[in-house]
C-alpha atoms as a PDB file:
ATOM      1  CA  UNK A   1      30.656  24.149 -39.346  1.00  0.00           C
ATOM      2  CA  UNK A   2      27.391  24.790 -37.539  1.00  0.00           C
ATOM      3  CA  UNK A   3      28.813  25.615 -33.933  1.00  0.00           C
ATOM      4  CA  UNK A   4      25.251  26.712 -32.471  1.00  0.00           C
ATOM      5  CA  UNK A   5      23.653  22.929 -33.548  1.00  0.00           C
ATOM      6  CA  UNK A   6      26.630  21.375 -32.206  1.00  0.00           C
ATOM      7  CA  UNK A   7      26.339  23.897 -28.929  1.00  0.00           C
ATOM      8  CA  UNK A   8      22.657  22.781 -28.825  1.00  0.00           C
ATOM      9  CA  UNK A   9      23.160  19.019 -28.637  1.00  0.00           C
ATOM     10  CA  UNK A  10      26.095  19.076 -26.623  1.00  0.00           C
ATOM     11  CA  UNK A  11      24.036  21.206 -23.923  1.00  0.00           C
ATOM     12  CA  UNK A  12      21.077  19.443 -24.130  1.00  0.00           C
ATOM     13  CA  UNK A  13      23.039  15.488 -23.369  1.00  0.00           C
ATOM     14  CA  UNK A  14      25.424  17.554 -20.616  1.00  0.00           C
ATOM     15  CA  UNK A  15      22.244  18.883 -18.679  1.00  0.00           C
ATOM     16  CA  UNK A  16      20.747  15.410 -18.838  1.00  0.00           C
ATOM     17  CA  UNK A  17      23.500  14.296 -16.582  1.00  0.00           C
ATOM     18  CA  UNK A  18      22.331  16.504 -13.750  1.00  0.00           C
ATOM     19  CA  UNK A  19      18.729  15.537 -14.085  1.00  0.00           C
ATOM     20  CA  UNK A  20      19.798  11.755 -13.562  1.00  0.00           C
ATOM     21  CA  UNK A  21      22.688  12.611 -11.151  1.00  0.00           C
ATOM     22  CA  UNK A  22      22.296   9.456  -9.449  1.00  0.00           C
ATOM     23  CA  UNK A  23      22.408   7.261 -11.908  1.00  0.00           C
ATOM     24  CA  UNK A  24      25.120   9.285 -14.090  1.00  0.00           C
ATOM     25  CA  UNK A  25      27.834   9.837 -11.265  1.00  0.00           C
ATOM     26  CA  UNK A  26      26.782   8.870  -7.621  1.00  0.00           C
ATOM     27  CA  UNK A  27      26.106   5.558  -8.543  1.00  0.00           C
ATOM     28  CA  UNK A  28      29.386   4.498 -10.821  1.00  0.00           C
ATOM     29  CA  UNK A  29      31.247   6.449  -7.806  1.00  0.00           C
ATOM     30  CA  UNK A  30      29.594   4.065  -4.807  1.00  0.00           C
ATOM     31  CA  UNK A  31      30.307   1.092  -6.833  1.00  0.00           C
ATOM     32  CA  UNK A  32      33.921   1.845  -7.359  1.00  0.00           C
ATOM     33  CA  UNK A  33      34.216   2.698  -3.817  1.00  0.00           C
ATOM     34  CA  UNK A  34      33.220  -0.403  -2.917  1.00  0.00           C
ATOM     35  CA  UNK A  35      35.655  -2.372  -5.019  1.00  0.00           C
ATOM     36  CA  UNK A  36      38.236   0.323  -3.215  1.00  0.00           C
ATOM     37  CA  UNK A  37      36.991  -1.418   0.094  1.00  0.00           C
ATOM     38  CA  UNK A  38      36.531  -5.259  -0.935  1.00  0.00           C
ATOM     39  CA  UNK A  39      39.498  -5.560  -3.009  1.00  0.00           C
ATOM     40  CA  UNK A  40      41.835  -2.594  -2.046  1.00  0.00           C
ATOM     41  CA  UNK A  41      41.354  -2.653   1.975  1.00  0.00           C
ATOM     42  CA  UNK A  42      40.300  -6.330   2.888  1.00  0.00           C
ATOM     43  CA  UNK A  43      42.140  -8.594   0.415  1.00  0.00           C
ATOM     44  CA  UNK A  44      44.941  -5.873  -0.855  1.00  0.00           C
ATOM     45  CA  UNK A  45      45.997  -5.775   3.108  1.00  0.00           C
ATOM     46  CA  UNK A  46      46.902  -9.643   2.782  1.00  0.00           C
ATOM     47  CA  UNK A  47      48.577  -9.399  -0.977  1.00  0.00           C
ATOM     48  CA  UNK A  48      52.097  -8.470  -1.547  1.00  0.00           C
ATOM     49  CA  UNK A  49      53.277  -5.608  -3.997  1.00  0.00           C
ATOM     50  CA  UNK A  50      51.848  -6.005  -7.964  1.00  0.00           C
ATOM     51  CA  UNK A  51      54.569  -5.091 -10.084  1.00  0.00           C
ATOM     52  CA  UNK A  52      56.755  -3.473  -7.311  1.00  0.00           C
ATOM     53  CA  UNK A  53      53.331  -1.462  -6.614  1.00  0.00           C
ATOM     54  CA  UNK A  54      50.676  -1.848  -3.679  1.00  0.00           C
ATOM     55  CA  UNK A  55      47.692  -3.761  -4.503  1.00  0.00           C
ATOM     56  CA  UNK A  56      45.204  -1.057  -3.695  1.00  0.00           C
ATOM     57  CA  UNK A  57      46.941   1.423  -6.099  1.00  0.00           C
ATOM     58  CA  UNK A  58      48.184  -1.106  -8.452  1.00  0.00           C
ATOM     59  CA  UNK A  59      43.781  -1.536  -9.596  1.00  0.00           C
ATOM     60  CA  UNK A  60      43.349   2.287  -9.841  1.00  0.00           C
ATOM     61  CA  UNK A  61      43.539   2.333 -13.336  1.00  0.00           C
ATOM     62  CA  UNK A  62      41.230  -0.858 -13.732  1.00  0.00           C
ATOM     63  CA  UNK A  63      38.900   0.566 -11.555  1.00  0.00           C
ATOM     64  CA  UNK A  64      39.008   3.875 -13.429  1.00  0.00           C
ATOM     65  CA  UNK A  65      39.244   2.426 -17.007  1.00  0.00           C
ATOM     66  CA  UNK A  66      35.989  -0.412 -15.955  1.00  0.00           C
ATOM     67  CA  UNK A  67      33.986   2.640 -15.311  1.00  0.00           C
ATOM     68  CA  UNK A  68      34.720   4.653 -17.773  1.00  0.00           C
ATOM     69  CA  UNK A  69      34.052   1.804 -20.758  1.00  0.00           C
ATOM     70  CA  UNK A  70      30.720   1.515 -19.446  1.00  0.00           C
ATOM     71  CA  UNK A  71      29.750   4.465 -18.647  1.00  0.00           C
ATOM     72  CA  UNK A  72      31.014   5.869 -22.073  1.00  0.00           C
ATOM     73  CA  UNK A  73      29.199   3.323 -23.901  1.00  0.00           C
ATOM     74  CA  UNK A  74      25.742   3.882 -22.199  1.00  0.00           C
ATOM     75  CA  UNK A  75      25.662   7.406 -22.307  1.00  0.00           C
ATOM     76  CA  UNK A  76      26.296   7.374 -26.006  1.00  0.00           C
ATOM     77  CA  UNK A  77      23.566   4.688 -26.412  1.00  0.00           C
ATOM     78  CA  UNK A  78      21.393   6.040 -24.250  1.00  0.00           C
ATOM     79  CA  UNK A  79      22.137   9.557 -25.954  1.00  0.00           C
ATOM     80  CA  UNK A  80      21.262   8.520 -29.576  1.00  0.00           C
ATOM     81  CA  UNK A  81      18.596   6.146 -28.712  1.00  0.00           C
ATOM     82  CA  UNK A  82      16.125   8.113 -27.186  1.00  0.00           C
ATOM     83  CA  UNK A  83      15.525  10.318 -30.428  1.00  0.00           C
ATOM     84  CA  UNK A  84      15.065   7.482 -32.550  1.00  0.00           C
ATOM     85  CA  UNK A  85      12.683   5.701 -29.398  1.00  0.00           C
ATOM     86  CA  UNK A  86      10.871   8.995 -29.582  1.00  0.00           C
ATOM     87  CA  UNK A  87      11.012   9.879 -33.224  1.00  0.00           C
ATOM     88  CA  UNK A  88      12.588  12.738 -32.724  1.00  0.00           C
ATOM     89  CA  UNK A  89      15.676  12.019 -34.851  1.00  0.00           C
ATOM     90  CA  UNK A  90      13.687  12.926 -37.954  1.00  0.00           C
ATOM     91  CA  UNK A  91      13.694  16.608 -36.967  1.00  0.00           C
ATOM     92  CA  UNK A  92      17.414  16.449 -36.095  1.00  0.00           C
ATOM     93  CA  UNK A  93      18.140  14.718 -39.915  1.00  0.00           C
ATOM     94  CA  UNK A  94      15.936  17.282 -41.389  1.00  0.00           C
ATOM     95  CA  UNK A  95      17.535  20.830 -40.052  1.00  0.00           C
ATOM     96  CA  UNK A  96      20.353  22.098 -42.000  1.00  0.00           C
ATOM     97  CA  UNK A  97      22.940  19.961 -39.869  1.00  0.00           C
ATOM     98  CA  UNK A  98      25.140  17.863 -40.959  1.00  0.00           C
ATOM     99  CA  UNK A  99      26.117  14.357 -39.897  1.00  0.00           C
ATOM    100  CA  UNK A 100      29.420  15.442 -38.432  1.00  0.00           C
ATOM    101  CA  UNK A 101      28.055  18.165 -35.894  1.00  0.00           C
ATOM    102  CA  UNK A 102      25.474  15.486 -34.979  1.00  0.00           C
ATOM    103  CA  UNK A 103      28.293  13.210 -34.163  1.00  0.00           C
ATOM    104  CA  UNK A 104      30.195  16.191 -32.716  1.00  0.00           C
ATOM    105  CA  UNK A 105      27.429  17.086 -30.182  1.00  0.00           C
ATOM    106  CA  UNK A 106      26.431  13.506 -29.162  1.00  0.00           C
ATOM    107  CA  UNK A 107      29.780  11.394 -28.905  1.00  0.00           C
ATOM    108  CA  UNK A 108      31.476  15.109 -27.589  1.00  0.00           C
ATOM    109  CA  UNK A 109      28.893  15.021 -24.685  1.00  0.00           C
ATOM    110  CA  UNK A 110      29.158  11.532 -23.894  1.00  0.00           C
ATOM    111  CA  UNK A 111      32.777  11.392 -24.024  1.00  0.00           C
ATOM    112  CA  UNK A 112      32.935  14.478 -21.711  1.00  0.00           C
ATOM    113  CA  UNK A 113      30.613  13.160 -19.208  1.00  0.00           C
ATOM    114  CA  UNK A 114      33.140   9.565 -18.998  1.00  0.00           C
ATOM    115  CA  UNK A 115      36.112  12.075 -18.561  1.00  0.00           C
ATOM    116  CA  UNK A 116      34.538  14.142 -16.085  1.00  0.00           C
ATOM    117  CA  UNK A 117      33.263  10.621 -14.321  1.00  0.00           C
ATOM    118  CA  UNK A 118      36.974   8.922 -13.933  1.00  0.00           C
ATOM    119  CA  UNK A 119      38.079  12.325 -12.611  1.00  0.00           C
ATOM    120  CA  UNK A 120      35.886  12.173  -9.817  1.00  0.00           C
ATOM    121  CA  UNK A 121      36.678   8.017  -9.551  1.00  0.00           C
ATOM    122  CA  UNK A 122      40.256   9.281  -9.481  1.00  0.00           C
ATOM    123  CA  UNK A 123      39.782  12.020  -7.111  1.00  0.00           C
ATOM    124  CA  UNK A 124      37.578   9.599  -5.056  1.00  0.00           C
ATOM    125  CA  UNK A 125      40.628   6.751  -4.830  1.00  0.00           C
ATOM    126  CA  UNK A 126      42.810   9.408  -2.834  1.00  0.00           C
ATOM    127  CA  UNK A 127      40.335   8.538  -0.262  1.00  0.00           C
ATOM    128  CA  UNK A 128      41.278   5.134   0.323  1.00  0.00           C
ATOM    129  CA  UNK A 129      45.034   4.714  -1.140  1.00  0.00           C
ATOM    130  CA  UNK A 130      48.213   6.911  -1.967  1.00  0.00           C
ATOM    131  CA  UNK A 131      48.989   6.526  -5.612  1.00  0.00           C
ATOM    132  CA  UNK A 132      51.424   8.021  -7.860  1.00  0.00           C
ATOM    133  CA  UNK A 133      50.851   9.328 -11.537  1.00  0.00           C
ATOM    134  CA  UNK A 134      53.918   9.097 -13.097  1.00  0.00           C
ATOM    135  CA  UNK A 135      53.419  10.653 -16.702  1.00  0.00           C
ATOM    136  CA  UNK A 136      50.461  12.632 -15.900  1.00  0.00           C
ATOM    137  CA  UNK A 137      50.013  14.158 -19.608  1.00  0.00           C
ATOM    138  CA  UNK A 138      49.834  10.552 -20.815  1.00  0.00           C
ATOM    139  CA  UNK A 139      47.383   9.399 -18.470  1.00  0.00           C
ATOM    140  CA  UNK A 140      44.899  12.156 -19.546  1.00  0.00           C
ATOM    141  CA  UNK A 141      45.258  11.712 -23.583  1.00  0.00           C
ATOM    142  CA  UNK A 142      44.567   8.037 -22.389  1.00  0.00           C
ATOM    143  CA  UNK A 143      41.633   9.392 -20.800  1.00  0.00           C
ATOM    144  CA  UNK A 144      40.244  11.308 -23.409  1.00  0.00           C
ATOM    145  CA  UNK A 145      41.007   8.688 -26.288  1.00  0.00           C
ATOM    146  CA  UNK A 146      39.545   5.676 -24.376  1.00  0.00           C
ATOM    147  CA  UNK A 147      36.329   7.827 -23.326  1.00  0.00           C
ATOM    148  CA  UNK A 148      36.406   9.403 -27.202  1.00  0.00           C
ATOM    149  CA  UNK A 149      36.655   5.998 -28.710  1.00  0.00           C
ATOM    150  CA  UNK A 150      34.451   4.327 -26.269  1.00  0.00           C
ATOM    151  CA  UNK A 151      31.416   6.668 -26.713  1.00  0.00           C
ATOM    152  CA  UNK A 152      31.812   6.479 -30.691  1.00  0.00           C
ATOM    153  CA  UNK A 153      30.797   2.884 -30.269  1.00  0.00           C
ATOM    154  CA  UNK A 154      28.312   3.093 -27.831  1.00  0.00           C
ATOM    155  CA  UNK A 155      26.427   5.658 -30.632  1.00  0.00           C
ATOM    156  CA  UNK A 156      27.087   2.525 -32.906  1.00  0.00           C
ATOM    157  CA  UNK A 157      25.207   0.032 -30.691  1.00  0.00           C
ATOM    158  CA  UNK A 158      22.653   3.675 -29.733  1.00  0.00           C
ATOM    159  CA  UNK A 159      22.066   3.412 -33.383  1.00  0.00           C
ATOM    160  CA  UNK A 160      22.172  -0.477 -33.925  1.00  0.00           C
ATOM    161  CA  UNK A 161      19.758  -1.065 -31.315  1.00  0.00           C
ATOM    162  CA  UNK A 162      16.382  -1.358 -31.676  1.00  0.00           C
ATOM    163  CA  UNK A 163      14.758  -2.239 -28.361  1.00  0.00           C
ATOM    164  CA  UNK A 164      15.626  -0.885 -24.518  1.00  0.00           C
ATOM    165  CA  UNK A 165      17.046  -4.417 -24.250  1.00  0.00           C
ATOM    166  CA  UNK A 166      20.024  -4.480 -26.733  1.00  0.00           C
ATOM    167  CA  UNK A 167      21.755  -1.327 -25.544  1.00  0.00           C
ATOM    168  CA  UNK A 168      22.419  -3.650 -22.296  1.00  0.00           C
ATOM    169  CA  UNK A 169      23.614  -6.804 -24.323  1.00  0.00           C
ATOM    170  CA  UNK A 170      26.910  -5.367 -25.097  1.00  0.00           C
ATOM    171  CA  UNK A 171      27.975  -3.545 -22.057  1.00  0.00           C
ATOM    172  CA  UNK A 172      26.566  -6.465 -19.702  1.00  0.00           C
ATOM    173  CA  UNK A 173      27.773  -9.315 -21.743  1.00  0.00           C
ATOM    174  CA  UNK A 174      31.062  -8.507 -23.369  1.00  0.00           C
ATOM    175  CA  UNK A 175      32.775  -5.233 -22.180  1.00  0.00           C
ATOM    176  CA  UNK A 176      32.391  -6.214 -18.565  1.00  0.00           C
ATOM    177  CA  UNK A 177      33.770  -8.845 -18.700  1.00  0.00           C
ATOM    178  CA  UNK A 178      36.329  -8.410 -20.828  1.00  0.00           C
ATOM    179  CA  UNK A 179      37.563  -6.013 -18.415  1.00  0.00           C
ATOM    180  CA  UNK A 180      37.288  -8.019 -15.917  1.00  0.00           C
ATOM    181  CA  UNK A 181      39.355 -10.013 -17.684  1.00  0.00           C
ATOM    182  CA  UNK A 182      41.555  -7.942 -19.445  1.00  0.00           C
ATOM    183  CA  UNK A 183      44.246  -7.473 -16.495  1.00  0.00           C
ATOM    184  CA  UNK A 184      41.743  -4.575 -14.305  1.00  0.00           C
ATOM    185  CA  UNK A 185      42.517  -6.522 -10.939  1.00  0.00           C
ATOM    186  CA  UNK A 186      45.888  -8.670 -11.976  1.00  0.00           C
ATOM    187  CA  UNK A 187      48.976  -8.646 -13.846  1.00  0.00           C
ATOM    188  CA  UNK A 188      48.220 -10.743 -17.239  1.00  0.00           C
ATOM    189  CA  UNK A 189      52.284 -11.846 -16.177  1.00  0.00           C
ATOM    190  CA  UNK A 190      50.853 -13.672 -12.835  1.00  0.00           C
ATOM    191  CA  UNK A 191      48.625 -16.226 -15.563  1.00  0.00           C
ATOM    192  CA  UNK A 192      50.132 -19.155 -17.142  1.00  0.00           C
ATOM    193  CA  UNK A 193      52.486 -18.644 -20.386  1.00  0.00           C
ATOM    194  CA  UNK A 194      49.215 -20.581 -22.305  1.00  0.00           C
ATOM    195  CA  UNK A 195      46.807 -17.889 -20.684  1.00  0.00           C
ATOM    196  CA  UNK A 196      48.678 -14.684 -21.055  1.00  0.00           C
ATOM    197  CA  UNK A 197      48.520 -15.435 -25.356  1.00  0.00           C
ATOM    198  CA  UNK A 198      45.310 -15.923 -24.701  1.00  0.00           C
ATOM    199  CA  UNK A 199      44.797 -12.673 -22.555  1.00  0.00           C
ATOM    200  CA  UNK A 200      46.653 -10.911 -25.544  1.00  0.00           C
ATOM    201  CA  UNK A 201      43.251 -11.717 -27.805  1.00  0.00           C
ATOM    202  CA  UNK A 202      41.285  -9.273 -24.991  1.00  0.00           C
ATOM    203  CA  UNK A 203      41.607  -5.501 -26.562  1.00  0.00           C
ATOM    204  CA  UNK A 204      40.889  -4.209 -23.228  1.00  0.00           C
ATOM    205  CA  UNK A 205      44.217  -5.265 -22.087  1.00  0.00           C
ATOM    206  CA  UNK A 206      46.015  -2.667 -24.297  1.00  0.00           C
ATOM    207  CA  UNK A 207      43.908   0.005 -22.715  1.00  0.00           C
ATOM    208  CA  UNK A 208      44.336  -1.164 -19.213  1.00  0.00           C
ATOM    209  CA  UNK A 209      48.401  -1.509 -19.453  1.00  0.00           C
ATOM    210  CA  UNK A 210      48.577   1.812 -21.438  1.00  0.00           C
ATOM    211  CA  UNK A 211      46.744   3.398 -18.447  1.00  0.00           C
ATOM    212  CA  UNK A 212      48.393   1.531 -15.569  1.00  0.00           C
ATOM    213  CA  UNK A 213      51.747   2.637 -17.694  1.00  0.00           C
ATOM    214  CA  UNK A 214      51.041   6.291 -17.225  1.00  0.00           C
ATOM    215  CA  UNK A 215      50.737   5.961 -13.691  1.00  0.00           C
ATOM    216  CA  UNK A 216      53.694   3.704 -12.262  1.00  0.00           C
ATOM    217  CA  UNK A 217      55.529   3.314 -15.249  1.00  0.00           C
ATOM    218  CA  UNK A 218      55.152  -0.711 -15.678  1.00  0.00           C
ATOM    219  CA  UNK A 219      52.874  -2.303 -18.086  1.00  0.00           C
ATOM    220  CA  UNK A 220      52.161  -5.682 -19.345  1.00  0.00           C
ATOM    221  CA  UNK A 221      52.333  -5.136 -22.903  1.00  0.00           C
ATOM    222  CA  UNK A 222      53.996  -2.358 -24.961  1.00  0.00           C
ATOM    223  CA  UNK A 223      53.066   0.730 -24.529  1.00  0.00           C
ATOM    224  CA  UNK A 224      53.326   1.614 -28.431  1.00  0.00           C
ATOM    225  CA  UNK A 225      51.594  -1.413 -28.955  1.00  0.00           C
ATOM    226  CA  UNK A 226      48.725  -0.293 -26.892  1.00  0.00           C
ATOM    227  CA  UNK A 227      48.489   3.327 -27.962  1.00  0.00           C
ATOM    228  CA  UNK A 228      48.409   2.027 -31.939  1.00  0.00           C
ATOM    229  CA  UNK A 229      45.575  -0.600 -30.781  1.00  0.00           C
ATOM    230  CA  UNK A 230      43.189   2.181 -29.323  1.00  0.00           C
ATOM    231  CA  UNK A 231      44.009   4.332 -32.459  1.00  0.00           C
ATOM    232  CA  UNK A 232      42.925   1.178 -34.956  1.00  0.00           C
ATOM    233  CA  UNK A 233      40.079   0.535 -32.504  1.00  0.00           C
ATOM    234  CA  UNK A 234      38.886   4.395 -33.195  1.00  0.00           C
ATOM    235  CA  UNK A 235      39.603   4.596 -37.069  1.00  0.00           C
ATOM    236  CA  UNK A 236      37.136   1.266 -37.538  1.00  0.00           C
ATOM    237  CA  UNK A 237      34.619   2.876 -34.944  1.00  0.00           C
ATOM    238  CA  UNK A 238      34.844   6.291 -37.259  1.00  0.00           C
ATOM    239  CA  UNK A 239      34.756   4.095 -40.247  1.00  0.00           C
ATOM    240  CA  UNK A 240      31.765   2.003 -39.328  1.00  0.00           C
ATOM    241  CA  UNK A 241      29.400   5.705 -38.049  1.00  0.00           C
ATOM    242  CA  UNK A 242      30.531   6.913 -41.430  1.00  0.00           C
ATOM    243  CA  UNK A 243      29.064   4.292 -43.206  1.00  0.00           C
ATOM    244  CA  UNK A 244      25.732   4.173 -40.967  1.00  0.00           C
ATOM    245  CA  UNK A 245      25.515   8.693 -41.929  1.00  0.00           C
ATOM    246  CA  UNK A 246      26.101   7.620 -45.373  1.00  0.00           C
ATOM    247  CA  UNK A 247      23.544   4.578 -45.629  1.00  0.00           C
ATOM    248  CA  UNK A 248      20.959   6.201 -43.089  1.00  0.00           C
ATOM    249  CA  UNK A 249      21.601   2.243 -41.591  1.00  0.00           C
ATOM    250  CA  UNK A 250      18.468   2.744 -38.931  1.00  0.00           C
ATOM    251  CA  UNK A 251      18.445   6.084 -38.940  1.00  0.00           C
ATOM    252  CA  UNK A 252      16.234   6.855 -42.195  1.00  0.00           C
ATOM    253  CA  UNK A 253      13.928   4.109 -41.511  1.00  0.00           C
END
């Protein structure tokens, strides 16, 4: 294992972070604040408890778990794109490292930067609501496997994408909104029977309930069920990069 190439990479994608500060972390922040004040503060203050929980803390983990999908898909994107938008990948392909300290470096720094990002979100909410974390070693392997997973396929679509405009179609089209829709502000239970087995379809509502689990200890589906979902979610994300290292699938060419 080549520690100093996977030192090097990881480095290099963590100190991009500070040179786009803004748009890394003070920007997801302000937005999330804002949904603190709209939905938490001014329609929260008018909504009975969620699940024996106050409204404002009951969409902490949505909040927390919308932001960190996105974010850990576009920094993975982003990560991988740019050497293949600047041709720089061929160097990378070419020094003695191999494909899995290239994944190491990139999906390790993109993951860390989503991590380090709902921290802050988290640390953030304590200005606005009291909330309670109820299992707090579950909530962070939640953490780290949704942001792991997450940023493995954003470096799919990184690597799938061949234009500035595809590495938005994805994040703006379907994650978003399946979050949105996947229980972030709501209990699936407040939905018609025919719409929660519909709901059920949503993946994101496995990692939303898993995460709302490990802070109040309610969820709307299984936890078991959830953790085994974001575990088949990752084995078919490491499945699919394997393939792309051993095909060269836009990398090569």
């Amino acid at each position: 294992m080549n520690l100093y190439a996977i030192k090097a990479i990881y480095l290099f994608e963590l100190a991009r972070t500070w040179r786009t500060l803004l748009q890394s972390i003070a920007t997801p922040v302000i937005s999330t604040s804002l949904y603190f004040v709209v939905f938490g503060s001014a329609i929260g203050s008018s909504m009975a408890q969620v699940q024996g929980v106050s409204y404002g803390a009951f969409i902490i983990p949505g909040l927390i778990m919308l932001a960190l999908l996105t974010e850990s898909i576009s920094n993975a994107s982003f990560g991988i794109y740019m050497p293949k938008y600047s041709g720089s990948i061929y160097e990378i392909l070419s020094a003695p490292v191999s494909y899995l300290e290239i994944l190491i470096g990139y999906v390790g720094a993109a993951a860390t930067k989503s991590v380090i990002l709902g921290l802050i979100i988290l640390l953030t909410a304590r200005l606005f609501v009291d909330f309670r974390i109820e299992h707090p070693l579950w909530m962070a392997a939640f953490l780290v496997l949704t942001a792991l997973t997450f940023s493995l396929f954003g470096f799919i679509i990184g690597v799938w994408a061949d234009g500035w405009e595809k590495l938005q179609i994805v994040p703006a089209l379907i994650v978003t909104p399946l979050t949105f829709l996947g229980g972030a502000f709501y209990s699936i239970s407040m939905l018609p029977p025919a719409w929660q087995t519909v709901t059920l379809f949503n993946p994101v509502v496995y990692l939303i309930s898993a995460f709302r689990w490990s802070f109040y200890g309610v969820s709307d589906v299984n936890v078991g069920v959830s953790l085994a979902m974001i575990l088949g979610f990752l084995g078919l994300c490491i499945i699919l990069v394997g393939w792309i290292f051993r095909t060269g699938y836009r990398l090569k060419n």
